[in-house]
Protein backbone atom coordinates (compact mmCIF):
# COMPACT_ATOMS: atom_id res chain seq x y z
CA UNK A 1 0.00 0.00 0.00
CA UNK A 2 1.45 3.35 -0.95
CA UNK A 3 0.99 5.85 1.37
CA UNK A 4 3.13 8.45 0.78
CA UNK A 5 1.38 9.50 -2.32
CA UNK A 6 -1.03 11.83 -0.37
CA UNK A 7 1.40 13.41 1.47
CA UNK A 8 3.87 14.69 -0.76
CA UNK A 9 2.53 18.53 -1.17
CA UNK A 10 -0.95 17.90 0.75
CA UNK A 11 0.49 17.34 4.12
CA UNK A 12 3.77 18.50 3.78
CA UNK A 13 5.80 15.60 3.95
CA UNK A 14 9.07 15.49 1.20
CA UNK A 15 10.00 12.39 -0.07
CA UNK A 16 12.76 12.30 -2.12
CA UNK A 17 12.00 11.32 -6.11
CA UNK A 18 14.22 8.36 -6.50
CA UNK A 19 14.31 6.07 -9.51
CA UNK A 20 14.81 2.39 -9.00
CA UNK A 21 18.26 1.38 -10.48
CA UNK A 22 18.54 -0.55 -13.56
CA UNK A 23 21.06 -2.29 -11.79
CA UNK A 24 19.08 -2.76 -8.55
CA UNK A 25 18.71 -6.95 -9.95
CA UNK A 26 21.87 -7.79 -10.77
CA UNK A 27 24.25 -9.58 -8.42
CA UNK A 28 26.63 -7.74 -6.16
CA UNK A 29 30.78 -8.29 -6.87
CA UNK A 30 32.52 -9.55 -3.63
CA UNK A 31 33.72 -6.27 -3.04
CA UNK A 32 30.12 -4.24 -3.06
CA UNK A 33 29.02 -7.00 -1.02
CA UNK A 34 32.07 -6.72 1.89
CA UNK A 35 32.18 -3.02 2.16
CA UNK A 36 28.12 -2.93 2.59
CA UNK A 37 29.04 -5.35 5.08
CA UNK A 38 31.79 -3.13 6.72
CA UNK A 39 29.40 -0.04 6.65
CA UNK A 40 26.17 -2.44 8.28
CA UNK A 41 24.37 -1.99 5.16
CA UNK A 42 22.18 -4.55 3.04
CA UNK A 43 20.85 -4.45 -0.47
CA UNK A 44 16.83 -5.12 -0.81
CA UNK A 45 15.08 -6.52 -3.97
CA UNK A 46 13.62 -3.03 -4.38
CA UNK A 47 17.15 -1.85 -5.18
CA UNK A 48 17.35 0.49 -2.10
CA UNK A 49 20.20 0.50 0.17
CA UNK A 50 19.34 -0.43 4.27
CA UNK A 51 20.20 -0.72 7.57
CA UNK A 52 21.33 -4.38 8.38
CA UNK A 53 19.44 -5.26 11.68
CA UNK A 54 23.04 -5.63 13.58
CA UNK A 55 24.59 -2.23 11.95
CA UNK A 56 27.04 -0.94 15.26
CA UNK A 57 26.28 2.61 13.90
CA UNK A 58 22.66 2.64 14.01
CA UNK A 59 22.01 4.51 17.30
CA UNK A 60 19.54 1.84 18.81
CA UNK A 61 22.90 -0.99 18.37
CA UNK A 62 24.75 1.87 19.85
CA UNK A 63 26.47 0.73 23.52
CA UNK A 64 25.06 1.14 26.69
CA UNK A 65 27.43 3.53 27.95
CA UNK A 66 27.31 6.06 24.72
CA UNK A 67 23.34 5.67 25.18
CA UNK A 68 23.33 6.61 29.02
CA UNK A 69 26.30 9.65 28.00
CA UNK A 70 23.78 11.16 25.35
CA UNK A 71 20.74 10.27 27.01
CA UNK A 72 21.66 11.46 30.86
CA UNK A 73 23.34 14.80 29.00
CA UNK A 74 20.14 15.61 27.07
CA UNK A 75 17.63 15.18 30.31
CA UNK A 76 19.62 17.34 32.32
CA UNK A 77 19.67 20.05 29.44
CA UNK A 78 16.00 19.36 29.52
CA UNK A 79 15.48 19.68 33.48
CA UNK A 80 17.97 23.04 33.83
CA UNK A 81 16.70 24.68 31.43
CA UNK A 82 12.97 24.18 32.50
CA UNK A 83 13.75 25.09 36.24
CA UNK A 84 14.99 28.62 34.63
CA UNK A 85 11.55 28.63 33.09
CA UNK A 86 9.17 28.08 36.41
CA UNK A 87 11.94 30.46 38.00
CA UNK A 88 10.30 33.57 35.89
CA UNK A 89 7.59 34.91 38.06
CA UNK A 90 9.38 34.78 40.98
CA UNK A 91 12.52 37.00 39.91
CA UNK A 92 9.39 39.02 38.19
CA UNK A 93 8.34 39.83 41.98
CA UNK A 94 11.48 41.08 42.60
CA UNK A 95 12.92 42.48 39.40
CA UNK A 96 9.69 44.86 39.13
CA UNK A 97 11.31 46.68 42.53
CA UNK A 98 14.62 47.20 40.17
CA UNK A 99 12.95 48.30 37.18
CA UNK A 100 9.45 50.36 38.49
CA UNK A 101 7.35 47.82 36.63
CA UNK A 102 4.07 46.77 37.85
CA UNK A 103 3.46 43.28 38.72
CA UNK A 104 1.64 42.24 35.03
CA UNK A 105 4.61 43.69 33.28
CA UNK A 106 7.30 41.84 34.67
CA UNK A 107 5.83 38.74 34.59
CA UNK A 108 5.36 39.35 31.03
CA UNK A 109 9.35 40.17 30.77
CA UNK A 110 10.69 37.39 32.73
CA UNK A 111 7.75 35.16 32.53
CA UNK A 112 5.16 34.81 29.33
CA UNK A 113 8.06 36.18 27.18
CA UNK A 114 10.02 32.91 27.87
CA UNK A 115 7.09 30.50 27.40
CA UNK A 116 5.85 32.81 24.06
CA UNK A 117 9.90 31.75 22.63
CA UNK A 118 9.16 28.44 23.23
CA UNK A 119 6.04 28.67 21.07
CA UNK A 120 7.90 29.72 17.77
CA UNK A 121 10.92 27.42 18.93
CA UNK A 122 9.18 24.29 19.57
CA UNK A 123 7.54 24.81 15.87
CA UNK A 124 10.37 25.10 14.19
CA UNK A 125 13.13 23.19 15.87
CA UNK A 126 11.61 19.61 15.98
CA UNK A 127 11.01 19.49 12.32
CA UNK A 128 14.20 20.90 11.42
CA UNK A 129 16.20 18.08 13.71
CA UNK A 130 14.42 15.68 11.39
CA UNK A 131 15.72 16.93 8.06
CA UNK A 132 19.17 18.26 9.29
CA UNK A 133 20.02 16.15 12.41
CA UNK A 134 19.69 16.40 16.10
CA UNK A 135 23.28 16.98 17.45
CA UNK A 136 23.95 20.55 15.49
CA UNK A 137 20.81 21.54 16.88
CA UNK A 138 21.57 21.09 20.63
CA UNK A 139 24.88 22.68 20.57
CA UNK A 140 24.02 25.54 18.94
CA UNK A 141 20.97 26.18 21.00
CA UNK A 142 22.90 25.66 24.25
CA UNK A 143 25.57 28.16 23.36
CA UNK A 144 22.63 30.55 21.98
CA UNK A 145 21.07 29.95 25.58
CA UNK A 146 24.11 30.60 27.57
CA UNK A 147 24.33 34.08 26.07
CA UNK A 148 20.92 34.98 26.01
CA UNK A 149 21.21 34.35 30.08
CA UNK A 150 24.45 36.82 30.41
CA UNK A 151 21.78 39.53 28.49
CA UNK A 152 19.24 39.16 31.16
CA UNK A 153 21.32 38.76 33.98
CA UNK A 154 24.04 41.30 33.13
CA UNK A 155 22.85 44.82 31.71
CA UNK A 156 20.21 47.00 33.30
CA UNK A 157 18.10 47.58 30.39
CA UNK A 158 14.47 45.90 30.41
CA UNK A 159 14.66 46.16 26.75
CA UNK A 160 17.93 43.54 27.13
CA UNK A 161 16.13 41.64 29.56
CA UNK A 162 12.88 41.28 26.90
CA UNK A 163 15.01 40.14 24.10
CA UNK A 164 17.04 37.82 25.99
CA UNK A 165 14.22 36.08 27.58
CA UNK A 166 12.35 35.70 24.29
CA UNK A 167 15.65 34.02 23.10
CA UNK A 168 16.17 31.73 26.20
CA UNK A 169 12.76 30.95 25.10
CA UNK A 170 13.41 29.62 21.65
CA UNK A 171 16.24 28.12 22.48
CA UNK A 172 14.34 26.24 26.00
CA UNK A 173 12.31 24.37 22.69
CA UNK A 174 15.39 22.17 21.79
CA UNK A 175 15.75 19.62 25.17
CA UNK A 176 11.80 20.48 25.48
CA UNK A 177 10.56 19.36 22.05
CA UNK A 178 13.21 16.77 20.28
CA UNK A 179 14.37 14.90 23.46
CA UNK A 180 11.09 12.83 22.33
CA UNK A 181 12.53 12.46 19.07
CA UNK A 182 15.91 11.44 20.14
CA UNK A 183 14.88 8.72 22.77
CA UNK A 184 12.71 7.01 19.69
CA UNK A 185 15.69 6.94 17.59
CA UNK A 186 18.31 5.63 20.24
CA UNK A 187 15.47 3.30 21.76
CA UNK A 188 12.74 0.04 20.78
CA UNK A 189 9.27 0.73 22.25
CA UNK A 190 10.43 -1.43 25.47
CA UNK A 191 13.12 0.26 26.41
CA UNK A 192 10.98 3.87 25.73
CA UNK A 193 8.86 3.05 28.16
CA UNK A 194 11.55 3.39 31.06
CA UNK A 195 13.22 6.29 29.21
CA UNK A 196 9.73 8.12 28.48
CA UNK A 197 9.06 8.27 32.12
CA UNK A 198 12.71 9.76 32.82
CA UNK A 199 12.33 12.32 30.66
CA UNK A 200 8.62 13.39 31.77
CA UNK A 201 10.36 12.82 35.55
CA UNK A 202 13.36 15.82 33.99
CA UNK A 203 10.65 18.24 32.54
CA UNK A 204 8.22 18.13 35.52
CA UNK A 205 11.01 18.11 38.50
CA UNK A 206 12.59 20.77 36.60
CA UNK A 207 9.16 22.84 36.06
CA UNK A 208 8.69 21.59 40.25
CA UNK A 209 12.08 23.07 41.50
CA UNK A 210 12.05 26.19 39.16
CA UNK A 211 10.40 28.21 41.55
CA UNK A 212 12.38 26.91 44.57
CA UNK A 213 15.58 27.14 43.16
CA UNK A 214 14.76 31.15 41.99
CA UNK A 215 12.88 32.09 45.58
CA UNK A 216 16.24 31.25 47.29
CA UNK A 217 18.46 32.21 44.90
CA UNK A 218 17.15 35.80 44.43
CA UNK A 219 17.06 35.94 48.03
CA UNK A 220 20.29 35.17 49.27
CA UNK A 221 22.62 36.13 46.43
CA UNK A 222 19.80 38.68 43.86
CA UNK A 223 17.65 37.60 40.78
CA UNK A 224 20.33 38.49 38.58
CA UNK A 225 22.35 35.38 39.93
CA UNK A 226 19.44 32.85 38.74
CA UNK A 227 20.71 33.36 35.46
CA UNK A 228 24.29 33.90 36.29
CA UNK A 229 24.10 30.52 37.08
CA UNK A 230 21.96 29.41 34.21
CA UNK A 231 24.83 31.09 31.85
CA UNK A 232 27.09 29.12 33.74
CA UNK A 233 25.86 25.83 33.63
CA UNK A 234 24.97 25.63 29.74
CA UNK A 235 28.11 27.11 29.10
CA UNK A 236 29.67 23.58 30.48
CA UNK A 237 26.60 21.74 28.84
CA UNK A 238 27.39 23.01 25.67
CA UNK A 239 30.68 21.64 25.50
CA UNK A 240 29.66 18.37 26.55
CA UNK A 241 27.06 18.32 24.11
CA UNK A 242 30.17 18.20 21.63
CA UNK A 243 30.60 14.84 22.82
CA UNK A 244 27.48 13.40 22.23
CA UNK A 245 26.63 11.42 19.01
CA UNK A 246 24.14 11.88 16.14
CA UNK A 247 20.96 9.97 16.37
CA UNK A 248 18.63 10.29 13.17
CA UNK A 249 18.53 7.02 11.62
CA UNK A 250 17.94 8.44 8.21
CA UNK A 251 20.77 11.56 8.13
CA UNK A 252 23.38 8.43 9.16
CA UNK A 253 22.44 5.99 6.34
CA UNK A 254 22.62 8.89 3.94
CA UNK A 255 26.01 9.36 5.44
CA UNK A 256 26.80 5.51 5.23
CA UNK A 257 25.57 5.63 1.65
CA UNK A 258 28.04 8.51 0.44
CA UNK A 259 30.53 6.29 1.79
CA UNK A 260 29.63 3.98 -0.45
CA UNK A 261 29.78 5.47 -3.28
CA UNK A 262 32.81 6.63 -2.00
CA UNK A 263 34.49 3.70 -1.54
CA UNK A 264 33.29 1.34 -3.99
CA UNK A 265 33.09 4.06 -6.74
CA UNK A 266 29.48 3.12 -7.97
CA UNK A 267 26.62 5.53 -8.17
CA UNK A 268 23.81 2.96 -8.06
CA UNK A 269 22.67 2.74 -4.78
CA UNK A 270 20.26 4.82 -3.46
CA UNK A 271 18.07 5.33 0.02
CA UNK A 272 14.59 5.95 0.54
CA UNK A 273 14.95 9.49 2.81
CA UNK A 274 11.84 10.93 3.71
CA UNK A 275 13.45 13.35 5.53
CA UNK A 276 15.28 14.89 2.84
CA UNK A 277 14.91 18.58 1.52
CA UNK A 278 17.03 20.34 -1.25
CA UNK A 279 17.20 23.33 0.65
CA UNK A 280 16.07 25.70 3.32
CA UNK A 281 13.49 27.22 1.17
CA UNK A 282 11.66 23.70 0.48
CA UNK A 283 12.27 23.18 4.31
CA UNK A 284 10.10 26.02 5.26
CA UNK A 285 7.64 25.65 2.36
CA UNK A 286 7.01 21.86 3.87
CA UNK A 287 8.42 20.85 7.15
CA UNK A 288 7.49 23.84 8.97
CA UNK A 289 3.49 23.10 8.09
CA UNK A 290 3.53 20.07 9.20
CA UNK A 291 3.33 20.55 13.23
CA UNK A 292 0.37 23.54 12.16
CA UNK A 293 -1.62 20.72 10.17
CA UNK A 294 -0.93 18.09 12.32
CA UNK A 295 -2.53 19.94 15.01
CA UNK A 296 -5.98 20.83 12.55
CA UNK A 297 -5.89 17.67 11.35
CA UNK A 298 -5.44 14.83 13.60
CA UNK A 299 -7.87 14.18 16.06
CA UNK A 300 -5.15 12.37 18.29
CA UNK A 301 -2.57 14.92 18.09
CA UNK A 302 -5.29 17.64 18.84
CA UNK A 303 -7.12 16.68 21.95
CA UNK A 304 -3.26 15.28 23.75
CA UNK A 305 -2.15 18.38 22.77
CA UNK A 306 -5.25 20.36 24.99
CA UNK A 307 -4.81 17.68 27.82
CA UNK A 308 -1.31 17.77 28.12
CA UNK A 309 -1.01 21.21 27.63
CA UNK A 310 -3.68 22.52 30.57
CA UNK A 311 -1.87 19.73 32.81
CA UNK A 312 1.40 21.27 32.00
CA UNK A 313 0.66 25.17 32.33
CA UNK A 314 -0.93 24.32 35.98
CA UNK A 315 1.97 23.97 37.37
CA UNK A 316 2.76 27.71 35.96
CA UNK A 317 -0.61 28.68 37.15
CA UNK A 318 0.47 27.73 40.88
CA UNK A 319 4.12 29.40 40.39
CA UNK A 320 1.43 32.56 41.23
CA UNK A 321 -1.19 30.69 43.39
CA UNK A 322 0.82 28.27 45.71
CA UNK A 323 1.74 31.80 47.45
CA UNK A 324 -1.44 33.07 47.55
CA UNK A 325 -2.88 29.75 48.88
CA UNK A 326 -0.40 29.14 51.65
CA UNK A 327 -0.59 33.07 52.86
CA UNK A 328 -3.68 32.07 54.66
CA UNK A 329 -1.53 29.73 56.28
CA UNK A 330 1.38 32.34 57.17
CA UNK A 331 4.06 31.37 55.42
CA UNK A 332 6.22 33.70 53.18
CA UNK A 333 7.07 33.11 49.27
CA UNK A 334 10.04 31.54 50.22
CA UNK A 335 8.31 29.00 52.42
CA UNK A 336 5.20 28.51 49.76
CA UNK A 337 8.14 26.99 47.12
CA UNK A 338 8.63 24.38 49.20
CA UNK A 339 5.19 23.00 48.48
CA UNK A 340 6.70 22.31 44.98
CA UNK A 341 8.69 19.71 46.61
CA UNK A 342 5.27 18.02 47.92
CA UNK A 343 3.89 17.94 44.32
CA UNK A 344 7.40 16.29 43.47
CA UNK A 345 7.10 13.59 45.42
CA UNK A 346 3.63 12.47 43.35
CA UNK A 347 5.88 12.10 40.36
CA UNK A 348 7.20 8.68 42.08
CA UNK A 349 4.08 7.60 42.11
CA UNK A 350 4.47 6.86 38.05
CA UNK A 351 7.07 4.02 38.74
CA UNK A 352 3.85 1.89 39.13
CA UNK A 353 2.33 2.51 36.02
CA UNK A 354 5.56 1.73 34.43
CA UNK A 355 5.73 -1.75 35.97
CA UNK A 356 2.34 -2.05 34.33
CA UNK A 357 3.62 -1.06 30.94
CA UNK A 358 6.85 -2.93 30.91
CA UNK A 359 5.12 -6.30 32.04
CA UNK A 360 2.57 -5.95 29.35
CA UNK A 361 5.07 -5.53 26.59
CA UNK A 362 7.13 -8.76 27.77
CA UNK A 363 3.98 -10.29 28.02
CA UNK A 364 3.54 -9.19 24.16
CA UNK A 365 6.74 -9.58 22.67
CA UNK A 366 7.03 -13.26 24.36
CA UNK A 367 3.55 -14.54 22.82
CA UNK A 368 4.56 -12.52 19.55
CA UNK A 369 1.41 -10.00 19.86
CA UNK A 370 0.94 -6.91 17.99
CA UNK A 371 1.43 -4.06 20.72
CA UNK A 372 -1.42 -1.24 20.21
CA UNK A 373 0.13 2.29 21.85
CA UNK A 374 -3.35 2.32 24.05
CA UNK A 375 -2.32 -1.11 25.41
CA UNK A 376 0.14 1.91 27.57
CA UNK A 377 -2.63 4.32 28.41
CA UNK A 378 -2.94 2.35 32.16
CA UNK A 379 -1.37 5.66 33.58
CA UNK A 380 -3.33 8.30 31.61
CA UNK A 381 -6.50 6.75 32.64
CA UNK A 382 -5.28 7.14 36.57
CA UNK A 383 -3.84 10.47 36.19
CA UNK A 384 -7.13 11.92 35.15
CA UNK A 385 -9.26 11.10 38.03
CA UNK A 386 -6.01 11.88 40.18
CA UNK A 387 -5.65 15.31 38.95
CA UNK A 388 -9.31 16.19 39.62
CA UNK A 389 -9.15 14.65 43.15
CA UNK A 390 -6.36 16.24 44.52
CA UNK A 391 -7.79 19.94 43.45
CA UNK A 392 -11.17 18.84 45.00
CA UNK A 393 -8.88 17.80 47.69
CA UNK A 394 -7.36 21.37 48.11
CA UNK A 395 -10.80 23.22 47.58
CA UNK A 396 -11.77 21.44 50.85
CA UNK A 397 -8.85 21.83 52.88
CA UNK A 398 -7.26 25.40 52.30
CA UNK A 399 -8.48 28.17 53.98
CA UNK A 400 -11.08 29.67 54.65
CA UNK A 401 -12.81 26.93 53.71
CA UNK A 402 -10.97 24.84 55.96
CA UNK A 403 -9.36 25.59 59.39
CA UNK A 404 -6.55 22.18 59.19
CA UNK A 405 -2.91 22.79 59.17
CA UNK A 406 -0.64 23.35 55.57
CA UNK A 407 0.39 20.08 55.93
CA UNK A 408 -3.44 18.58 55.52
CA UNK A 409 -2.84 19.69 51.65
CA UNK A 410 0.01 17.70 50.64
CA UNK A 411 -2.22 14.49 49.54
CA UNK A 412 -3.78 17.10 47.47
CA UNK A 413 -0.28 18.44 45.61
CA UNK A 414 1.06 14.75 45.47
CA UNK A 415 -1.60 13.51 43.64
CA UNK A 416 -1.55 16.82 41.35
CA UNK A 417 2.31 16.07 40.69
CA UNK A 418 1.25 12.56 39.87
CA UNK A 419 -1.05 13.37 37.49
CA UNK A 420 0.81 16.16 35.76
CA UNK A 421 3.95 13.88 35.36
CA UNK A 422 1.64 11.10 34.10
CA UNK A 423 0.01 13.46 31.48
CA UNK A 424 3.61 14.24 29.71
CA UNK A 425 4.84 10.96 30.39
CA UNK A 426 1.36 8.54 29.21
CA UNK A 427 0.54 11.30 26.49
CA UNK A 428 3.86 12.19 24.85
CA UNK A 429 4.62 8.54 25.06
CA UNK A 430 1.15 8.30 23.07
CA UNK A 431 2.19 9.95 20.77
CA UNK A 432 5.81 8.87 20.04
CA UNK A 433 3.82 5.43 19.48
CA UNK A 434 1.73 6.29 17.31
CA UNK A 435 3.78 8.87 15.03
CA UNK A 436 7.07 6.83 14.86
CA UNK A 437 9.70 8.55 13.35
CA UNK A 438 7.96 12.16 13.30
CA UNK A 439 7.28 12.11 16.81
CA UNK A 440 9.16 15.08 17.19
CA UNK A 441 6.80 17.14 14.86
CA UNK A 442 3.52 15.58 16.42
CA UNK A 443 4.89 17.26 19.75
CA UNK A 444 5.77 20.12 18.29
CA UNK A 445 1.94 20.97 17.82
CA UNK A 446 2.02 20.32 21.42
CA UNK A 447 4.61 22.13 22.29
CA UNK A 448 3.44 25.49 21.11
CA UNK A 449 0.30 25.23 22.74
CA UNK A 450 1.72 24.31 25.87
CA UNK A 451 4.11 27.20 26.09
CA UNK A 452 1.45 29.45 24.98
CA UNK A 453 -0.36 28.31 28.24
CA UNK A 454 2.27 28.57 30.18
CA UNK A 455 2.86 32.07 29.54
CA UNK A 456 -0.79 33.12 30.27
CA UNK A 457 -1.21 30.89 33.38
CA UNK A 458 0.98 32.86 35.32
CA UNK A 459 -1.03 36.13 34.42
CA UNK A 460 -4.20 34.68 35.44
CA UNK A 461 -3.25 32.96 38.64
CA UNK A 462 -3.14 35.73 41.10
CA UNK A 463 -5.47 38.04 40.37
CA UNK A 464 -7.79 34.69 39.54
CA UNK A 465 -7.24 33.81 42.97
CA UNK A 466 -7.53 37.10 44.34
CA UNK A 467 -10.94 37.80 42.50
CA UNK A 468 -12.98 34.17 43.58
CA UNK A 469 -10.78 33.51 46.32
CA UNK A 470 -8.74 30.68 47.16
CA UNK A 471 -11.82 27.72 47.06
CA UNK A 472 -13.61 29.04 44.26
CA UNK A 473 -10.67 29.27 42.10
CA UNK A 474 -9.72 25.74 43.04
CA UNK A 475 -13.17 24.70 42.34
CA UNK A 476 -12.81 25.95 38.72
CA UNK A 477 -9.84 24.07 37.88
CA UNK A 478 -11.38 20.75 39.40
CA UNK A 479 -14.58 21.09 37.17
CA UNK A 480 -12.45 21.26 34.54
CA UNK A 481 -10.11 18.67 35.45
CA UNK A 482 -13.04 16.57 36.12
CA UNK A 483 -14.42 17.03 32.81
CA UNK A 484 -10.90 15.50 31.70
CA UNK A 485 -11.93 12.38 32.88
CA UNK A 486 -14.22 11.44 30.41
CA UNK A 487 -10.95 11.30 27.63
CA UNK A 488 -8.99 8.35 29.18
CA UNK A 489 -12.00 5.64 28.07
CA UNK A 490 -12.73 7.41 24.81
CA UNK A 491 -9.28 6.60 23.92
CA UNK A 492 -8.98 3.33 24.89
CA UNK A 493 -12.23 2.46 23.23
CA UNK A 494 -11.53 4.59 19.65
CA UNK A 495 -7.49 5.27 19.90
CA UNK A 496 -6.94 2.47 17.46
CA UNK A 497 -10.04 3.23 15.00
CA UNK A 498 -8.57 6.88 14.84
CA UNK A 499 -5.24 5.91 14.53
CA UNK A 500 -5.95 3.35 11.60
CA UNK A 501 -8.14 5.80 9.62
CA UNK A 502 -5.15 8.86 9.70
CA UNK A 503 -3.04 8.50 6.80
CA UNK A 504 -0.66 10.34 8.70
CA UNK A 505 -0.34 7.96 11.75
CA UNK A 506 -0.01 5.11 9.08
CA UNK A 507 2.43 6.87 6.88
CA UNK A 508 4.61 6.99 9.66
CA UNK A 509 4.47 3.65 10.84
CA UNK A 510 5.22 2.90 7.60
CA UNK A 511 8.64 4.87 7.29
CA UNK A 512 9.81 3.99 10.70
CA UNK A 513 9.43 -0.07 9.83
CA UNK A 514 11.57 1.14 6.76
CA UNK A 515 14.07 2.77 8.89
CA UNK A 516 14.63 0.73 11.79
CA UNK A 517 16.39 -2.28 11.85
CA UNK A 518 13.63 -4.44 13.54
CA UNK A 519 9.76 -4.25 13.29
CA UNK A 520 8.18 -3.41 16.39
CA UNK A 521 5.25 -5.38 16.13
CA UNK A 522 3.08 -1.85 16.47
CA UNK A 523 -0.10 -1.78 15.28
């Protein structure tokens, strides 16, 4: 079945034109045959050069310890620089002092202007890692990064500080967005599982100590050393990022292939390379649609996106309302970032779920099943009725509703931190399933709604609170997290129907079983 046909200008997807050789039948000489061998390659019947399933430079045969180097390095890009992020509106409450700004204007400086930068970032990044590689993109954004953190914390212009957040931004969509892609191209759907979970465990404990690491920070050395520090700490990233490897399957066999031509002087061969464009212009014309259409288009893509998204930019919402909330129980800002750490320990939590999902794919694999990506939705559907039962939980035990001690609410925040660490973990997962090899552009749709969120959250979450008053605006966000419940069973019930009819979802299945060295058994 051909189903690339209807992508090729419709949904802006560029396969390269590539006429079968004449030659693709005849029989290889000994020496075509050895140095395909040397460079882990294999000839098919269709004439197109492959990866052989044992190929040492295909990044899933890669070695444990060059796996855990890149992987570990990437993660902690990922958790730093979204700390920085969830820092914002506290150095806002102090940098306003600094600056005479009023509250809503430095929260849109060092808060929504970093989260608005992640929006244009996380649309254009992920695709462009696909066509032009993953490693060139992390260095460069890490050094970009570093400097935009010596604008902000350095000169004493707000204009300076504006720009230089926006950039942090943009750059913030790298480790955010194409981690996902990485991890699918170093790892098999077993090992994801593990790996998925780590990285939803870096972006939420980073988004979690964000605001403690800036409270204490700003107070005991000055805001301007939060990013002091965050200048410091890509700088040394950034050079270890040298280190790390390539991972796209498809830019290494088209380097394996130029070696062959290379070395065995015959221009026969070719690759099938979706992700190949001629140039930049065809790269915008195509690549950079595809996260918008995905988002219009694809019912899956779509409502994760919302879920995932509101779950995500809650946790920006209470970077403003945790100290609002926990003022009625006398503590200062600094001690109201420490309930941060409560909602961080429901993120253990997920290790359960995970059991779940790695049992179930032994179970699979040893009775040789097909594996359907909602056969891993066990999480999602606890993390739904988990996130709307720990904000009823805090609408009944907060004041003035309530006259219990602060520490009465931490059920409450652990089972929020669950369920917003099982949200990016179950849904991005979801995803990464069922888009394959472009799972980097399916969260890129994501991604830009997300940070949109996240920027207005924080805007909202005060004066919100201020206007309703604690219970009432914690009873809005559990009717609305309560609604969420209903999505868990819808998508166990129709996942697979929607996934089967979207030619996208099948497209890339397809690709990825051509680009991988062993079928998954996905479905």
């Amino acid at each position: 079945m051909n189903l690339s046909k209807p992508f090729l200008d419709e949904d802006a997807i560029t396969i390269v034109p590539q006429s079968r050789s004449t030659n693709g039948d005849e029989p290889q000489d000994e020496s075509c045959r050895a140095t395909m061998e040397e460079l882990g390659l294999r000839l098919e019947e269709d004439g197109y050069v492959k990866w052989r399933s044992d190929a040492p430079a295909h990044p899933r045969n890669w070695g444990a310890k060059r796996k855990m180097f890149d992987t570990m390095l990437i993660l902690i890009l990922d958790l730093f620089t979204t700390a920085v992020s969830t820092a914002g509106p506290t150095i806002a409450e102090r940098a306003k002092v600094e600056y005479g700004l009023s509250r809503t204007t430095s929260l849109v400086v060092f808060a929504s202007m970093y989260q608005f930068g992640q929006a244009v970032g996380g649309v254009f990044f992920p695709p462009y890692s696909e066509a032009f590689g993953r490693k060139s993109v992390y260095i460069v954004s890490t050094v970009f990064y570093c400097v935009s953190c010596i604008m902000v914390g350095t000169p004493k212009f707000i204009a300076t500080a504006v720009i230089g957040r926006f950039i942090s931004g943009i750059m913030s969509a790298v480790p955010s967005v194409i981690v996902s892609g990485s991890l699918e191209d170093m790892f098999d759907i077993k090992e994801r599982v593990w790996l998925m979970f780590a990285w939803s465990c870096a972006t939420t404990g980073g988004l979690l100590l964000g605001p403690v690491f800036g409270s204490y920070v700003a107070k005991t050395l000055g805001w301007r050393w939060v990013f002091h520090i965050a200048a410091i700490t890509t700088f040394v990233l950034a050079i270890l990022l040298l280190f790390i490897k390539e991972s796209r399957p498809s830019k290494l066999l088209a380097k394996r292939l130029s070696m062959l031509h290379r070395k065995t002087g015959k221009l026969r061969f070719r690759i099938e390379n979706p992700d190949h464009v001629p140039d930049f212009k065809t790269f915008t014309k195509t690549s950079l649609r595809r996260p918008i259409r995905l988002f219009f288009t694809e019912p899956i893509v779509f409502v994760v996106s919302v879920m995932s998204s509101a779950g995500w930019a809650l946790i920006y919402l209470f970077t403003e309302a945790i100290p609002v909330i926990y003022t009625g129980f006398g503590l200062t800002r600094e001690q109201s970032s420490l309930m941060f750490l409560a909602i961080g320990v429901g993120i253990c939590f997920g290790v359960l779920p995970r059991i779940h999902d790695h049992t179930l794919l032994r179970d699979h694999d040893a009775a040789n099943k097909s594996l359907h990506p909602e056969d891993k939705l066990l999480g999602f559907a606890f993390a739904a009725p988990s996130l709307a039962a720990g904000l009823w939980w805090l609408v009944l035990t907060v004041p003035p509703a309530s006259t219990l001690p602060w520490y009465a609410t931490i059920p409450g925040l652990m089972a929020v931190g669950f369920a917003t660490n099982e949200y990016a973990c179950t849904l991005s997962g979801y995803l990464a399933d069922t888009y394959t090899i472009y799972a980097a552009s399916a969260f890129a749709a994501l991604s830009f709604l997300r940070a949109v969120l996240a920027g207005l959250f924080p805007l909202v979450g005060e004066p919100m609170y201020a206007a309703l008053g604690v219970n009432w605006a914690t009873v809005v966000l559990a009717a609305v997290a309560t609604i969420f419940c209903i999505v868990p069973p819808l998508f166990s019930k129709y996942g697979r129907q929607i996934r089967q009819r979207s030619k996208f979802a099948r497209y890339s299945l397809e690709i990825n079983r051509k680009m991988q060295i062993k079928d998954e058994n996905i479905e």
